[in-house]
Protein backbone atom coordinates (compact mmCIF):
# COMPACT_ATOMS: atom_id res chain seq x y z
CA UNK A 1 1.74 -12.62 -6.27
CA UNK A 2 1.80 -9.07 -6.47
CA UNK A 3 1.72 -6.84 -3.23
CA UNK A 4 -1.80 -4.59 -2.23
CA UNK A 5 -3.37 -2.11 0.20
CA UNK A 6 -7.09 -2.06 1.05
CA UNK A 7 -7.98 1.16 2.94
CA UNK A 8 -11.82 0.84 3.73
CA UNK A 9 -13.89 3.45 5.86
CA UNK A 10 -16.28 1.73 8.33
CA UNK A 11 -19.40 3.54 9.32
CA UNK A 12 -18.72 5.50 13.05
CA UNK A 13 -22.22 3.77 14.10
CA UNK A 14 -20.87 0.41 14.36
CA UNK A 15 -19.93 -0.27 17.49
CA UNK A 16 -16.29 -1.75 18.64
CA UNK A 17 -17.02 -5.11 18.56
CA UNK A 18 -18.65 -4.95 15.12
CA UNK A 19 -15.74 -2.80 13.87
CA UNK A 20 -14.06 -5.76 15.12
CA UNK A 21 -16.29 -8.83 13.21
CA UNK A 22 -16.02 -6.57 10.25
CA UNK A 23 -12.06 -6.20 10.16
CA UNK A 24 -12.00 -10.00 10.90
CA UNK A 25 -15.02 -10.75 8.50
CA UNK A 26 -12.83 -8.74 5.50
CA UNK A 27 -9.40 -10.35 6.33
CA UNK A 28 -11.26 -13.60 6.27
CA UNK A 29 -12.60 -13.28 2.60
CA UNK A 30 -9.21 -11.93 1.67
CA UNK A 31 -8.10 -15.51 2.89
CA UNK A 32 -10.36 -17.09 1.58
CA UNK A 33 -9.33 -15.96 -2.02
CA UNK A 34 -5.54 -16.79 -1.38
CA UNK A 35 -4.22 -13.71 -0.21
CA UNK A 36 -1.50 -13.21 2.79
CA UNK A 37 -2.57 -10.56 4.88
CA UNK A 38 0.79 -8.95 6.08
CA UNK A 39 -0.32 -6.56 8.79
CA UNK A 40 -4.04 -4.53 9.61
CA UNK A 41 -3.95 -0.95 10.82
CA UNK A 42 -6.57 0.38 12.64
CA UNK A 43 -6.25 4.59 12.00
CA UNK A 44 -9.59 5.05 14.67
CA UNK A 45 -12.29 8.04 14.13
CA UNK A 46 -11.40 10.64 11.72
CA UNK A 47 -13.09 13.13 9.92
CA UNK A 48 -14.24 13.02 6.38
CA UNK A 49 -13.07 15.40 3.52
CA UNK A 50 -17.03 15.40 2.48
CA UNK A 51 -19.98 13.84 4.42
CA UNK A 52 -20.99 10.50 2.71
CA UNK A 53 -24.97 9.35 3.75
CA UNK A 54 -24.86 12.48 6.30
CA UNK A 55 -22.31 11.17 7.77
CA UNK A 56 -19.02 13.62 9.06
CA UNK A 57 -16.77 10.66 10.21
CA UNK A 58 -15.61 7.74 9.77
CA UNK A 59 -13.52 4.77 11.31
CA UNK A 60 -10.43 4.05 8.55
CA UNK A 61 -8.38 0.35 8.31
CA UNK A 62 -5.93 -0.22 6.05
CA UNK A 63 -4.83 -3.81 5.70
CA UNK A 64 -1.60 -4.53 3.07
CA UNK A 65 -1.57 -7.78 1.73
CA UNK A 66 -0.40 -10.05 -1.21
CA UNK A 67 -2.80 -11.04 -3.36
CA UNK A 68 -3.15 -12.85 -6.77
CA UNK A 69 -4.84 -10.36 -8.69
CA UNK A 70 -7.20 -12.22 -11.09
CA UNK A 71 -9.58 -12.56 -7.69
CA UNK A 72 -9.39 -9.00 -6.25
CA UNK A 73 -12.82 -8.21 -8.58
CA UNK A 74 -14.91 -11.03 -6.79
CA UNK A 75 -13.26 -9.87 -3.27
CA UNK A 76 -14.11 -5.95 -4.02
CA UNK A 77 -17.24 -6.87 -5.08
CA UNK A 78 -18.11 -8.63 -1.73
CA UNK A 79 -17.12 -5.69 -0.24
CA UNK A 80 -19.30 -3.47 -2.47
CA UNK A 81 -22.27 -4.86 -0.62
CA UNK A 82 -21.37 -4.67 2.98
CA UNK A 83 -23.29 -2.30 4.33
CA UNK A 84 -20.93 -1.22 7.29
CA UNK A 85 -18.44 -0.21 4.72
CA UNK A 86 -19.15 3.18 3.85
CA UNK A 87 -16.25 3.61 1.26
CA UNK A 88 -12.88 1.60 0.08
CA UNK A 89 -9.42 1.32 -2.36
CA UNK A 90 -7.19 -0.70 -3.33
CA UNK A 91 -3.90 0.22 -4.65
CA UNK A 92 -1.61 -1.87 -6.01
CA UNK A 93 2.33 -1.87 -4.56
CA UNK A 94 5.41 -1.54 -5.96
């Protein structure tokens, strides 16, 4: 298994507790497709480099985790279509 970081940028509308669900929701499909989460930052509020939908700020998470990484295409493209998610990487460790 082969070590990863997800940094995603949540949309500042969402409120705490669905910053929350979503952070939980995300480590839960990372589970669910056999990785070990090691630790989940929250960074809080920041501003963007460039607005994204109008949008000046955003709330950033970064979660490490290892992962095998035949499934991280089905588990990014999950998070392609969450709608709270305004943007997201994920870099491989060495």
């Amino acid at each position: 298994m082969k070590k990863y970081e997800i940094m995603y940028i949540i949309n500042p509308t969402v409120l705490e507790e669905g910053r929350d669900e979503l952070i939980n929701q995300i480590n839960s499909l990372l589970t669910a497709n056999g990785a070990t989460i090691a630790k989940t930052e929250k960074w809080g509020e920041r501003k963007l480099a460039y607005p994204i939908d109008k949008k000046k700020s955003g709330f950033y998470v970064l979660t490490t985790f290892e992962m095998d990484g035949t499934k991280l295409a089905e588990v990014e493209a999950k998070i392609n279509i969450m709608e709270a998610v305004m943007r997201h990487i994920v870099v491989r460790l060495d």
